[in-house]
PDB file of N, CA and C in Angstrom:
ATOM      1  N   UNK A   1      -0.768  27.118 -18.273  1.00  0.00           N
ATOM      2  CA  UNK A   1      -0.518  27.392 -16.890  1.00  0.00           C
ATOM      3  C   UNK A   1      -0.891  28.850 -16.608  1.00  0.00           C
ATOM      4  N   UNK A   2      -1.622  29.163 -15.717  1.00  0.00           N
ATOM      5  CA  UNK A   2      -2.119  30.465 -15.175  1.00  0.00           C
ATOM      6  C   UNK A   2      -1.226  31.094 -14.247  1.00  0.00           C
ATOM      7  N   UNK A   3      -1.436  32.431 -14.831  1.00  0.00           N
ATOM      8  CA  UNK A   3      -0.207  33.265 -13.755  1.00  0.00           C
ATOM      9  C   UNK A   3      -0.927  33.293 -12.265  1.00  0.00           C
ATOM     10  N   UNK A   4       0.122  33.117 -11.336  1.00  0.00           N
ATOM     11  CA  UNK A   4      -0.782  33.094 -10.062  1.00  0.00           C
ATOM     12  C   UNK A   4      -0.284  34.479 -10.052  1.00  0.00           C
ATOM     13  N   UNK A   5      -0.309  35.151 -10.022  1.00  0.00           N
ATOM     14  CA  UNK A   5      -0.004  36.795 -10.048  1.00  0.00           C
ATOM     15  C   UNK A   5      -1.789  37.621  -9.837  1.00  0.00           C
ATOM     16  N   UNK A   6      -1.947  38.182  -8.710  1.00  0.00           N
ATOM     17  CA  UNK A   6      -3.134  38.763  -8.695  1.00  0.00           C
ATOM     18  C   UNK A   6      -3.242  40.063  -9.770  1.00  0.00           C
ATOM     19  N   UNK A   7      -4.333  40.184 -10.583  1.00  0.00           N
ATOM     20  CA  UNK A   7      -3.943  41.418 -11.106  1.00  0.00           C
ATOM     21  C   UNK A   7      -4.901  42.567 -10.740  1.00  0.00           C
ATOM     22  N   UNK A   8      -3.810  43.642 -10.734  1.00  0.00           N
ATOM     23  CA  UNK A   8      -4.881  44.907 -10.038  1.00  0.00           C
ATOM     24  C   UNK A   8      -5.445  45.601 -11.120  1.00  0.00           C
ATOM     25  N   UNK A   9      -7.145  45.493 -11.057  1.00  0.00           N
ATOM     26  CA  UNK A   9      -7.768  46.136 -12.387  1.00  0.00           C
ATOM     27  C   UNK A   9      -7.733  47.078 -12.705  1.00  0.00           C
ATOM     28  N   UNK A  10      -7.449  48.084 -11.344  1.00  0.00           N
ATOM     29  CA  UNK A  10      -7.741  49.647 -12.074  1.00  0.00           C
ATOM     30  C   UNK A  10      -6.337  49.907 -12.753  1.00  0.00           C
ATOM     31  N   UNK A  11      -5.167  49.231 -11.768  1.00  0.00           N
ATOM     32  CA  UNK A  11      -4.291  50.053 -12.777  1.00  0.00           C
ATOM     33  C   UNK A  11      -3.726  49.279 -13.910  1.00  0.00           C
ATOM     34  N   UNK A  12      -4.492  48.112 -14.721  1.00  0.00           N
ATOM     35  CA  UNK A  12      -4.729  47.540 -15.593  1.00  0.00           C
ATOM     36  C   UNK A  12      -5.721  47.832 -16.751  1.00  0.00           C
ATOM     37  N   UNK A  13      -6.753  48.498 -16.575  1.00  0.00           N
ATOM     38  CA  UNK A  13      -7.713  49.437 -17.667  1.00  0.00           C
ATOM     39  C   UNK A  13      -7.111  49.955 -18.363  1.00  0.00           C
ATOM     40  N   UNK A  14      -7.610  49.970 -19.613  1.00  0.00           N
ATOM     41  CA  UNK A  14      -7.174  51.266 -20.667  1.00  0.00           C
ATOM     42  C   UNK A  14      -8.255  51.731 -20.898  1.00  0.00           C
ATOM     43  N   UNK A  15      -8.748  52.500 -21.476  1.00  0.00           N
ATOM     44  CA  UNK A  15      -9.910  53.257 -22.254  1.00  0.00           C
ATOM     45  C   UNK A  15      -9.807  52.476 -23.657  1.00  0.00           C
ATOM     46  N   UNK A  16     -11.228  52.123 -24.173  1.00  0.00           N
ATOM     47  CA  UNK A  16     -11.351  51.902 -25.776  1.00  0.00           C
ATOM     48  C   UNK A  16     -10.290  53.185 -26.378  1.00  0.00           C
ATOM     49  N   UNK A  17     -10.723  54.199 -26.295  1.00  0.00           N
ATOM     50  CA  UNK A  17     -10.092  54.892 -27.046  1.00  0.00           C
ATOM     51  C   UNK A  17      -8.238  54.682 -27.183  1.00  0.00           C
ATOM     52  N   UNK A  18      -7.723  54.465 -26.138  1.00  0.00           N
ATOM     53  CA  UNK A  18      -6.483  53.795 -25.806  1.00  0.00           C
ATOM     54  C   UNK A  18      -5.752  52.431 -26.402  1.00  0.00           C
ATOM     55  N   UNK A  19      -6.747  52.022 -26.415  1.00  0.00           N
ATOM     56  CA  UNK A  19      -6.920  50.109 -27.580  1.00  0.00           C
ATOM     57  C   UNK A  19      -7.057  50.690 -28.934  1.00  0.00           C
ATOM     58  N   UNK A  20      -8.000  51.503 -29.427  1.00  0.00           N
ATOM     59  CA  UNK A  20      -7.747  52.142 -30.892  1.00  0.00           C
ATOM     60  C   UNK A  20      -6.468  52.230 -31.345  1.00  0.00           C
ATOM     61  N   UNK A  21      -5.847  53.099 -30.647  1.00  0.00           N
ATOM     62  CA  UNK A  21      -4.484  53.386 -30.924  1.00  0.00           C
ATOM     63  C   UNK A  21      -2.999  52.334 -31.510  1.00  0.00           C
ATOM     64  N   UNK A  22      -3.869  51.397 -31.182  1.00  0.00           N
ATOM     65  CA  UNK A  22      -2.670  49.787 -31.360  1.00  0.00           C
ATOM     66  C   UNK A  22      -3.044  49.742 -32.582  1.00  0.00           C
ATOM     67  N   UNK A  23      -2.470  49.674 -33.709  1.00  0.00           N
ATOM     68  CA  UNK A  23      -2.530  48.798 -34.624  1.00  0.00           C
ATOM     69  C   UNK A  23      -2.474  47.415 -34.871  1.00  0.00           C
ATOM     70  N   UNK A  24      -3.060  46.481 -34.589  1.00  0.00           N
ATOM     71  CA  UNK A  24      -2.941  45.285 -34.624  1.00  0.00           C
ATOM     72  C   UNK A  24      -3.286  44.639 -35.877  1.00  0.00           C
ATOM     73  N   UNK A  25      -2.015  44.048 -37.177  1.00  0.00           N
ATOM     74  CA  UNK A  25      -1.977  43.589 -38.139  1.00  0.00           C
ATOM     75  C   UNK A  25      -1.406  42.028 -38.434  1.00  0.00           C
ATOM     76  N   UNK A  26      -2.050  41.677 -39.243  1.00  0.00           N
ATOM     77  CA  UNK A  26      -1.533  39.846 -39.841  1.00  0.00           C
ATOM     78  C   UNK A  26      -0.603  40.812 -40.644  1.00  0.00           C
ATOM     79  N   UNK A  27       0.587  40.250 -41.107  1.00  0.00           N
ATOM     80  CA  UNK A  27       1.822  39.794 -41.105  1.00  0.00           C
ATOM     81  C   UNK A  27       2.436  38.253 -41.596  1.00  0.00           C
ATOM     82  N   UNK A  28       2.488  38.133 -42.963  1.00  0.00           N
ATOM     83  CA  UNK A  28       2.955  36.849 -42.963  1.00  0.00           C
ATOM     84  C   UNK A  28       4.972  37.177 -43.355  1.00  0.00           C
ATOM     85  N   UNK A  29       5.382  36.045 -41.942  1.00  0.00           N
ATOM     86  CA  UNK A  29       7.013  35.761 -42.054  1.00  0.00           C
ATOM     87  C   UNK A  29       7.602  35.771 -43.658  1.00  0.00           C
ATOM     88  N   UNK A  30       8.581  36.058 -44.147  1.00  0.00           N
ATOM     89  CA  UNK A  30       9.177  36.071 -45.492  1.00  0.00           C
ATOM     90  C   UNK A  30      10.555  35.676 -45.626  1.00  0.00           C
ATOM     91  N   UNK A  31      11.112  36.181 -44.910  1.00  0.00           N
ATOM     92  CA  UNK A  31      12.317  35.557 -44.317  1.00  0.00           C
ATOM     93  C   UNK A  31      12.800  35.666 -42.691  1.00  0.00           C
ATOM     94  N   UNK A  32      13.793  35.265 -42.340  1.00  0.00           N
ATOM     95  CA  UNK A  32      14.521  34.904 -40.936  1.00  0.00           C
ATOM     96  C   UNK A  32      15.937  34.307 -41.039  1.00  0.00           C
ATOM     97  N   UNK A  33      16.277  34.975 -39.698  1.00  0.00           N
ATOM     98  CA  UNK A  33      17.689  34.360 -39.904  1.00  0.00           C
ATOM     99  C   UNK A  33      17.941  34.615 -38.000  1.00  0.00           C
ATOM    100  N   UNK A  34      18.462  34.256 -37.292  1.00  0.00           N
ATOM    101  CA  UNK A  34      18.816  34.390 -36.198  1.00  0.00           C
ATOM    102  C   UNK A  34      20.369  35.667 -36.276  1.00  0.00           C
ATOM    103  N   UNK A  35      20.353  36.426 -35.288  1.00  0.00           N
ATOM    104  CA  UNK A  35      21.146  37.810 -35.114  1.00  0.00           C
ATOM    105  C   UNK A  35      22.355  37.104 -34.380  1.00  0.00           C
ATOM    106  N   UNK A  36      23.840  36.980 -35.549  1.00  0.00           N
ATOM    107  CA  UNK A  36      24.874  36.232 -34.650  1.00  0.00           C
ATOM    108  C   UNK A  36      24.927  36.712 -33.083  1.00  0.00           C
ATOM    109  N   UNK A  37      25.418  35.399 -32.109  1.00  0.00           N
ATOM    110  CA  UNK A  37      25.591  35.874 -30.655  1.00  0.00           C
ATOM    111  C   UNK A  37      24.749  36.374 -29.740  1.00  0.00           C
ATOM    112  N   UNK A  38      23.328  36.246 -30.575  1.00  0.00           N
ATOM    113  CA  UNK A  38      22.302  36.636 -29.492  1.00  0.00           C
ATOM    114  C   UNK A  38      20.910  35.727 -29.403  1.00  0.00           C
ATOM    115  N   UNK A  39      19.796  35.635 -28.739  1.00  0.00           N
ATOM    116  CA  UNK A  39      19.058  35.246 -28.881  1.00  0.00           C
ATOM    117  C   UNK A  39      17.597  35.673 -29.529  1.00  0.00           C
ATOM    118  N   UNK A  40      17.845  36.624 -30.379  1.00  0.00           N
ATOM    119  CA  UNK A  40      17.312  37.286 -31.531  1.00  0.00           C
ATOM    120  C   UNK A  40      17.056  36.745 -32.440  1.00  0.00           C
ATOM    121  N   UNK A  41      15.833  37.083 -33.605  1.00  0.00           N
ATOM    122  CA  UNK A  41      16.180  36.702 -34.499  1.00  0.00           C
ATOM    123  C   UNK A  41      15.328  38.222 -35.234  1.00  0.00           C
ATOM    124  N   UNK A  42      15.810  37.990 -36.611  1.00  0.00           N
ATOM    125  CA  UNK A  42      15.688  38.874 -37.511  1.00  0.00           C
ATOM    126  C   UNK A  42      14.241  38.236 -38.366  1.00  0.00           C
ATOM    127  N   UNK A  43      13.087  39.270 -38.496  1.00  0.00           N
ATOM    128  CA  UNK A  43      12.266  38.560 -39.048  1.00  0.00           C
ATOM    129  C   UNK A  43      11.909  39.377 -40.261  1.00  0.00           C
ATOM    130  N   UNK A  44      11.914  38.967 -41.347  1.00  0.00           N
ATOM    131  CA  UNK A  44      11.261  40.131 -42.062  1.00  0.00           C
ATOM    132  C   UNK A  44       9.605  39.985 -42.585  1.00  0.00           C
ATOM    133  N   UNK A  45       8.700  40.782 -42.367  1.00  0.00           N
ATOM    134  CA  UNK A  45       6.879  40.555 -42.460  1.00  0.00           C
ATOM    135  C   UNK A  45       6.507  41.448 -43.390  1.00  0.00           C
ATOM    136  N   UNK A  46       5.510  40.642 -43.896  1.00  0.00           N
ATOM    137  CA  UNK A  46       4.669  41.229 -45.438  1.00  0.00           C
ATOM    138  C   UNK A  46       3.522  41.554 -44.606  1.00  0.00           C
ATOM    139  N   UNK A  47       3.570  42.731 -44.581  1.00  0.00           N
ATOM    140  CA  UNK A  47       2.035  43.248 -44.298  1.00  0.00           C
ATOM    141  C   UNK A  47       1.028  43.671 -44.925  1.00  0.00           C
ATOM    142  N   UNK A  48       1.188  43.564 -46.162  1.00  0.00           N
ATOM    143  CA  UNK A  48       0.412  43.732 -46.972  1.00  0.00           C
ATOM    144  C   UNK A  48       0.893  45.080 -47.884  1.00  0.00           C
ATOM    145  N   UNK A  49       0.930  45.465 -47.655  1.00  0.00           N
ATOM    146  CA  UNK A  49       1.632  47.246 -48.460  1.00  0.00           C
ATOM    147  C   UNK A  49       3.071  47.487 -48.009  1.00  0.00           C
ATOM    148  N   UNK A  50       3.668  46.791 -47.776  1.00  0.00           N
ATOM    149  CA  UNK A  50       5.453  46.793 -47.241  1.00  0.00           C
ATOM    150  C   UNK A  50       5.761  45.591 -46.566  1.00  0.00           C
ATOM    151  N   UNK A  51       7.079  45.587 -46.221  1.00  0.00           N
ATOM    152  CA  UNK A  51       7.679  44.285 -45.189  1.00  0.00           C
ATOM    153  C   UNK A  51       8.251  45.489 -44.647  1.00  0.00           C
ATOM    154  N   UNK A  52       8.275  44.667 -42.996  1.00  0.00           N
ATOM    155  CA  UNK A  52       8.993  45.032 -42.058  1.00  0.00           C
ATOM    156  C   UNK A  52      10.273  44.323 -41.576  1.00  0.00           C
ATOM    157  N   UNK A  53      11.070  44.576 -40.841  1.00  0.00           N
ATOM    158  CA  UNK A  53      12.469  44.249 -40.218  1.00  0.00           C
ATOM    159  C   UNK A  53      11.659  44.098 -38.706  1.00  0.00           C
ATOM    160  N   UNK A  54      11.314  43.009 -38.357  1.00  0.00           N
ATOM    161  CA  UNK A  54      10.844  43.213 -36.698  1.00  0.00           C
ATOM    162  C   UNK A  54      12.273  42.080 -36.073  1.00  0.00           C
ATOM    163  N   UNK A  55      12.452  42.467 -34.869  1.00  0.00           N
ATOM    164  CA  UNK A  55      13.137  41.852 -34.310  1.00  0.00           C
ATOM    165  C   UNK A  55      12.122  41.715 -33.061  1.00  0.00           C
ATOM    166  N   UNK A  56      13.015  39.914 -33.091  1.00  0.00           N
ATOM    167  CA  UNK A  56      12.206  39.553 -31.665  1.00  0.00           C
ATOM    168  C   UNK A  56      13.385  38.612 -31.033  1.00  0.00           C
ATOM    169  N   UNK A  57      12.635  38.703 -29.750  1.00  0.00           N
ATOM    170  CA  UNK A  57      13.660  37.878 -28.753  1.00  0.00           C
ATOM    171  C   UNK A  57      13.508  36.235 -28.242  1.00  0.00           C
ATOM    172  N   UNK A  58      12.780  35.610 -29.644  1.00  0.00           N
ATOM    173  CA  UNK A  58      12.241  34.205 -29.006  1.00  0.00           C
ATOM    174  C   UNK A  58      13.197  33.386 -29.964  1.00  0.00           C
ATOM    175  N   UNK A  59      14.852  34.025 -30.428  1.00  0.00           N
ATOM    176  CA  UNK A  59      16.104  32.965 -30.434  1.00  0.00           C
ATOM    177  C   UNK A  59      16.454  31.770 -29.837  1.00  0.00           C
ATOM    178  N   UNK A  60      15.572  31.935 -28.235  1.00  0.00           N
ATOM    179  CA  UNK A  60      16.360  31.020 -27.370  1.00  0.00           C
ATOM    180  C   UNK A  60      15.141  29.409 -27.340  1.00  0.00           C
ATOM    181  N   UNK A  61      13.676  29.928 -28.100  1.00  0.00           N
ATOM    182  CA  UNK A  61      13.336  28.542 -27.926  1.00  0.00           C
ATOM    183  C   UNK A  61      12.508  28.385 -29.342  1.00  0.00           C
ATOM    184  N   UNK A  62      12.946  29.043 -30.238  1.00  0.00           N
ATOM    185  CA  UNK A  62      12.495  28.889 -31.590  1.00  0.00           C
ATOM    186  C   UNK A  62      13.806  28.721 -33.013  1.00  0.00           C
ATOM    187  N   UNK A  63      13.690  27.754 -34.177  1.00  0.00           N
ATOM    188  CA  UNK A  63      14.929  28.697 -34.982  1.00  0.00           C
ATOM    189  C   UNK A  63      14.061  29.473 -35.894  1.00  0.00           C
ATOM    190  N   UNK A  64      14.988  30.411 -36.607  1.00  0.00           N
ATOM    191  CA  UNK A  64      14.469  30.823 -37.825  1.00  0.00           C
ATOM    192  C   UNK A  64      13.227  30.567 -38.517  1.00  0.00           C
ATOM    193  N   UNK A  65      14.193  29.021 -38.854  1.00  0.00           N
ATOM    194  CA  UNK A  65      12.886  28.654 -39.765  1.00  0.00           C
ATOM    195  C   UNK A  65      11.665  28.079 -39.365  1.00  0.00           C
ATOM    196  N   UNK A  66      11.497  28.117 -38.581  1.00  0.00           N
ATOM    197  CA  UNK A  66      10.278  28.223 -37.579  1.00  0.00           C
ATOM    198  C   UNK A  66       9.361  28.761 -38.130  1.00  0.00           C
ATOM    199  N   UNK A  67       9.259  30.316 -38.781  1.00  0.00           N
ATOM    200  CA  UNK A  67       8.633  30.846 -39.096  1.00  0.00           C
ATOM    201  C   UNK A  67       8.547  31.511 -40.628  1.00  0.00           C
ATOM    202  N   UNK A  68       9.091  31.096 -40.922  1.00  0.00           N
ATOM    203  CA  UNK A  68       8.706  31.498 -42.893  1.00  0.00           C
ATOM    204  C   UNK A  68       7.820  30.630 -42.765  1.00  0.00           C
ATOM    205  N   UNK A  69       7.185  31.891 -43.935  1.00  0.00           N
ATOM    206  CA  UNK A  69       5.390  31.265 -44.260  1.00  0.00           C
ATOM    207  C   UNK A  69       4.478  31.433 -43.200  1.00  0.00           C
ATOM    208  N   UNK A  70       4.984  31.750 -41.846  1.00  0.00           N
ATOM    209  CA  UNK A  70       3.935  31.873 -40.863  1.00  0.00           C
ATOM    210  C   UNK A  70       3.070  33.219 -41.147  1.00  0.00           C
ATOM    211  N   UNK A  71       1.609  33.291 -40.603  1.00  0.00           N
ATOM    212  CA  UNK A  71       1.265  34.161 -40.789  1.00  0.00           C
ATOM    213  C   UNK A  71       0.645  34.741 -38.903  1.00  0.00           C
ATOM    214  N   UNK A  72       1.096  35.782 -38.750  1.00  0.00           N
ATOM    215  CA  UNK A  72       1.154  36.491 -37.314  1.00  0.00           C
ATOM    216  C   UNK A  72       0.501  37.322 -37.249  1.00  0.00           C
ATOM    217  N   UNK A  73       0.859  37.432 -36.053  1.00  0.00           N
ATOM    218  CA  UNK A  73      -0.421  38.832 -35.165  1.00  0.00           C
ATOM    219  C   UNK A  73       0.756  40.231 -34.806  1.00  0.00           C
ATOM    220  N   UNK A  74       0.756  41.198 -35.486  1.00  0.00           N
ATOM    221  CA  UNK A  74       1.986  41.737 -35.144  1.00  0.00           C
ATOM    222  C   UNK A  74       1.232  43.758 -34.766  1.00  0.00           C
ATOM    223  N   UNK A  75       2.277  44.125 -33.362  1.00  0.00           N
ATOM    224  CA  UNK A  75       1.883  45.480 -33.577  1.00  0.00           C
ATOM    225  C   UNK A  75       2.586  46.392 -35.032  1.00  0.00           C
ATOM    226  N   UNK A  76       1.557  46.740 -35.749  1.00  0.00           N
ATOM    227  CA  UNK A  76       2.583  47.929 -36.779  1.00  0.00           C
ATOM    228  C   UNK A  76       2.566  49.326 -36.410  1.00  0.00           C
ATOM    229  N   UNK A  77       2.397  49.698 -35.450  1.00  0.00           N
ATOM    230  CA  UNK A  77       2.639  51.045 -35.303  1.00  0.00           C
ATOM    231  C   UNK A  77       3.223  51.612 -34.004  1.00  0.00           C
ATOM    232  N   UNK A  78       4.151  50.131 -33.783  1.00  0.00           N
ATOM    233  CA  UNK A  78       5.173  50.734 -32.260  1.00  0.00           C
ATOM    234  C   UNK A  78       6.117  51.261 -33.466  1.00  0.00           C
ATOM    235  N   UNK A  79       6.745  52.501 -32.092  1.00  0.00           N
ATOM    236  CA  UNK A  79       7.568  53.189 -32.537  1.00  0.00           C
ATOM    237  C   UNK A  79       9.189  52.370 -32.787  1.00  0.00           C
ATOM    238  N   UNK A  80       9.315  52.356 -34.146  1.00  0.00           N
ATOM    239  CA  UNK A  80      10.586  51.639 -34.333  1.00  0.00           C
ATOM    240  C   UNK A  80      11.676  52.123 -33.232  1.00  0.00           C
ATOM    241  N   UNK A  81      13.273  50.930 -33.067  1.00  0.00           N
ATOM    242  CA  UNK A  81      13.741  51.096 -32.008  1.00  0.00           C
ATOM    243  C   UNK A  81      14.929  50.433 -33.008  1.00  0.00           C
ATOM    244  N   UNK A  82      16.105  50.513 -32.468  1.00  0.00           N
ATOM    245  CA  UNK A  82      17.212  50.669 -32.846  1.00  0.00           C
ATOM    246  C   UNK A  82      17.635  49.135 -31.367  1.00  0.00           C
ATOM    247  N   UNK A  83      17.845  47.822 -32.292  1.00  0.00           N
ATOM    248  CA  UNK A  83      18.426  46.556 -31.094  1.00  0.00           C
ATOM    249  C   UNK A  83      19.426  45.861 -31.732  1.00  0.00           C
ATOM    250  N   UNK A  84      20.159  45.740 -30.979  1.00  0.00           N
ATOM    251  CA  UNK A  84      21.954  45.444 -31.274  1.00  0.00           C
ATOM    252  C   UNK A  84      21.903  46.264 -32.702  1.00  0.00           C
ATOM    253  N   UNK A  85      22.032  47.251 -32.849  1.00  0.00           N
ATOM    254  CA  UNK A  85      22.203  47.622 -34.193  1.00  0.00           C
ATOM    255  C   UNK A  85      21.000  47.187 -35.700  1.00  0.00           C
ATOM    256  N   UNK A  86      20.462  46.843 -35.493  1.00  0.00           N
ATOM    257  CA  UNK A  86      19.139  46.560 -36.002  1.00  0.00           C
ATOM    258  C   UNK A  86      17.626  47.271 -35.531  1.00  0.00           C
ATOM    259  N   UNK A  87      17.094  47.715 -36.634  1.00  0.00           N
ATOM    260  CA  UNK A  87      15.777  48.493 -36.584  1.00  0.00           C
ATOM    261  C   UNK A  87      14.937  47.190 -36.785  1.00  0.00           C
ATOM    262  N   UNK A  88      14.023  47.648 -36.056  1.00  0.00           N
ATOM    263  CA  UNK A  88      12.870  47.105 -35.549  1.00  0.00           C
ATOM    264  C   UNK A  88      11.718  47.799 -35.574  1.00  0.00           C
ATOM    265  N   UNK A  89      11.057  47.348 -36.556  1.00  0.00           N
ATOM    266  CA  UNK A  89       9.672  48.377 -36.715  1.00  0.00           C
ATOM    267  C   UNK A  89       8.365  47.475 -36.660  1.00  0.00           C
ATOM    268  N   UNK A  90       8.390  46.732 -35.727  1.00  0.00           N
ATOM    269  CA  UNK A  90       7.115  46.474 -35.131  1.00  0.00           C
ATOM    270  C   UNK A  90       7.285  45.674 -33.860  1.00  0.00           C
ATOM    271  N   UNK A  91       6.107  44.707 -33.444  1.00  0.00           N
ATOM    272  CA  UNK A  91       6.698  44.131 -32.468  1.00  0.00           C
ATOM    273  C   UNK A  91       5.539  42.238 -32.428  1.00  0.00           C
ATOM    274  N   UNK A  92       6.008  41.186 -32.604  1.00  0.00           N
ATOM    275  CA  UNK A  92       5.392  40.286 -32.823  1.00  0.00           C
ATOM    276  C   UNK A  92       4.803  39.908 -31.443  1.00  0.00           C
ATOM    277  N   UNK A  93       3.564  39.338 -31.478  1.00  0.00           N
ATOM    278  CA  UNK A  93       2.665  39.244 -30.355  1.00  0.00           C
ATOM    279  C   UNK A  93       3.139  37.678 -29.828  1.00  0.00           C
ATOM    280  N   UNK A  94       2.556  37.861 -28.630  1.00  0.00           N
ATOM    281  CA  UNK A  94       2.877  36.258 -28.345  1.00  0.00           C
ATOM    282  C   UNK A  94       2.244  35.859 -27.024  1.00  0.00           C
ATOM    283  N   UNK A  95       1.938  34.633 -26.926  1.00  0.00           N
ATOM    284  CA  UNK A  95       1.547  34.360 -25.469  1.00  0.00           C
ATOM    285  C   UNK A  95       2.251  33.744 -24.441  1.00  0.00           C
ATOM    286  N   UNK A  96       2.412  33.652 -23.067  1.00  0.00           N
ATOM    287  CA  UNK A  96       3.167  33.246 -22.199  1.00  0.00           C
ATOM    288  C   UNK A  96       4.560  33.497 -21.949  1.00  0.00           C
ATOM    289  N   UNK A  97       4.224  34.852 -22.004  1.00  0.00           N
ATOM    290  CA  UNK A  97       5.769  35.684 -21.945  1.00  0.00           C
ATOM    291  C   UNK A  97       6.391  35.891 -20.175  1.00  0.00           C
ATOM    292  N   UNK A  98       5.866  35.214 -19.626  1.00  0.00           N
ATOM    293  CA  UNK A  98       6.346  35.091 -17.922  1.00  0.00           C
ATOM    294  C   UNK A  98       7.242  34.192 -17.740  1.00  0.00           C
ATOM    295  N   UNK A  99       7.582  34.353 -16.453  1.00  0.00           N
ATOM    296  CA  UNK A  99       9.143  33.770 -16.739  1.00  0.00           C
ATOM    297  C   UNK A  99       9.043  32.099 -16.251  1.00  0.00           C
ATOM    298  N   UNK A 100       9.534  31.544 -16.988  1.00  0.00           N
ATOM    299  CA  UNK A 100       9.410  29.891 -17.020  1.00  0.00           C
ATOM    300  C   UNK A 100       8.665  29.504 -18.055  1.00  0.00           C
ATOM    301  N   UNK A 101       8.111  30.329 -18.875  1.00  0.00           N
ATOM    302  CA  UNK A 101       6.737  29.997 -20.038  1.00  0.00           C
ATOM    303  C   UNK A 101       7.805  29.765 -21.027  1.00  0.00           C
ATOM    304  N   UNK A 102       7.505  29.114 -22.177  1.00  0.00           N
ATOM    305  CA  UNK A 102       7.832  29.301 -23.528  1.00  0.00           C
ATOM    306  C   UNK A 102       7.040  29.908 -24.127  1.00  0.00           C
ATOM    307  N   UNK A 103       7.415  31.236 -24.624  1.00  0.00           N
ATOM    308  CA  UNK A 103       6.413  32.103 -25.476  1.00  0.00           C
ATOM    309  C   UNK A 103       5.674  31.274 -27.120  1.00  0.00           C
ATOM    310  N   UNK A 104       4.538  31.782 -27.105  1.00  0.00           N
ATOM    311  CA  UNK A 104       3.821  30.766 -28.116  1.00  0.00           C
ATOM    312  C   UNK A 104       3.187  32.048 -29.305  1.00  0.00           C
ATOM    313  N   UNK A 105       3.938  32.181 -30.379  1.00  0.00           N
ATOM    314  CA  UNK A 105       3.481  33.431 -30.929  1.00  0.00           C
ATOM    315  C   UNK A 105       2.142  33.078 -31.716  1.00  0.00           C
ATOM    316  N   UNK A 106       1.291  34.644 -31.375  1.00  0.00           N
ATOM    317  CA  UNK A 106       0.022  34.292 -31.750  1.00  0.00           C
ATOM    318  C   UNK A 106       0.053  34.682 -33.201  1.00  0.00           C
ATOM    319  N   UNK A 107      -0.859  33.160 -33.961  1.00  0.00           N
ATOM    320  CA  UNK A 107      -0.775  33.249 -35.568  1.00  0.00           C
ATOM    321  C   UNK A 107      -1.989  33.466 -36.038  1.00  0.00           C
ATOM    322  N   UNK A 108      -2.122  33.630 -37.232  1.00  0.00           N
ATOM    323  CA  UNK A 108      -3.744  34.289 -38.016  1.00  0.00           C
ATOM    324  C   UNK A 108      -3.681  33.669 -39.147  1.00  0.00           C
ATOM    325  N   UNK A 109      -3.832  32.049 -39.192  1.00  0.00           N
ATOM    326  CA  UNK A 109      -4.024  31.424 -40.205  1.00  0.00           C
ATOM    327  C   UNK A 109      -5.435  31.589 -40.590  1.00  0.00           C
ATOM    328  N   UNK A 110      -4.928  31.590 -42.222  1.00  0.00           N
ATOM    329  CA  UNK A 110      -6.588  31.743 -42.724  1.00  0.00           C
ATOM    330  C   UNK A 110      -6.988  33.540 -43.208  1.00  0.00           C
ATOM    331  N   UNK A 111      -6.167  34.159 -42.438  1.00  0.00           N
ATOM    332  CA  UNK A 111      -5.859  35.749 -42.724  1.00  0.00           C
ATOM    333  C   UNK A 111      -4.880  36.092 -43.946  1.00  0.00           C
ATOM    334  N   UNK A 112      -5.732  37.231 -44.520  1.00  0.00           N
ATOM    335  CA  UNK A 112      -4.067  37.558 -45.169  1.00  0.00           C
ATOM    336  C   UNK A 112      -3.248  39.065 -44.791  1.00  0.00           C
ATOM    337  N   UNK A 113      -2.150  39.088 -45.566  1.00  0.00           N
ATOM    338  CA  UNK A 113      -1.233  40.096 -44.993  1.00  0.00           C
ATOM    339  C   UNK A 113      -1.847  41.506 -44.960  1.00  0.00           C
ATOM    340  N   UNK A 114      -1.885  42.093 -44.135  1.00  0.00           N
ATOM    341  CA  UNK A 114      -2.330  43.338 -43.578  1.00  0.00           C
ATOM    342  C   UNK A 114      -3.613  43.571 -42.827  1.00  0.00           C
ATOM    343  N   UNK A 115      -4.218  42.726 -43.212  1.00  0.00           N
ATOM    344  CA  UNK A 115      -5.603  42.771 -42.468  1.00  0.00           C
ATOM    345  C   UNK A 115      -5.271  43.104 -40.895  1.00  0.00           C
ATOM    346  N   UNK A 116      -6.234  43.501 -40.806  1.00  0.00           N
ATOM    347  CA  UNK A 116      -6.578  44.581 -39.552  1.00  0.00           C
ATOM    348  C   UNK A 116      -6.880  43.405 -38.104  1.00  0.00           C
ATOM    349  N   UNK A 117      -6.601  43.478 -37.189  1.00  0.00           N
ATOM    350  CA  UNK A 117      -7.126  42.240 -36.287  1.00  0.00           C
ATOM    351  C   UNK A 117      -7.868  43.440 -35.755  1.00  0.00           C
ATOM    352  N   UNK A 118      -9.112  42.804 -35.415  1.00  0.00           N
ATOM    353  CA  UNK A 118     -10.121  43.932 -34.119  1.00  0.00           C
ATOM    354  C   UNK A 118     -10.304  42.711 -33.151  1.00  0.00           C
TER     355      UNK A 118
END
């Protein structure tokens, strides 16, 4: 389903040089567990040279185990953040994040952990 939302281009541009800046890495899931009382879950990702603690907010139409073994599209170089008491050091990508969508997280089967997405 397409956003009927017009979008305004200019103040939608970034500069290449601006897109550099994202790190965009595969990530395969290792473990999960949902964050009691919220619609969180706790993910932990092999990126190839470490795992991360990412927290994400797709509790309410995914479980856990949903995702062990998945392999994802994840930012690694947002600035970690401190949610319900949990660090969060990246941020998992996803599509149809508008409101009424079920978010559909984007995966990189066939990739392995750390590789670089361009």
């Amino acid at each position: 389903m397409a956003s009927n939302q017009p979008m305004d281009r200019e103040k939608e541009y970034i500069t290449i040089e601006e897109f550099a800046r994202i790190d965009l890495r595969v990530g395969r899931v290792v473990e999960a567990e949902r964050i009691p009382g919220t619609r969180l879950l706790r993910l932990i990702v092999d990126i190839g040279t470490e795992k991360r603690q990412i927290i994400a907010g797709l509790g309410e139409f995914y479980n856990p185990e949903d995702f062990i073994g998945k392999t994802m599209v994840i930012v690694a170089n947002l600035k970690p953040k401190r949610i319900r008491g949990y660090l969060s050091e990246g941020m998992l990508l996803a599509a149809g994040c508008e409101k009424g969508q079920k978010p559909v997280p984007l995966t990189a089967e066939g990739a392995e952990p750390g590789w670089k997405v361009c």
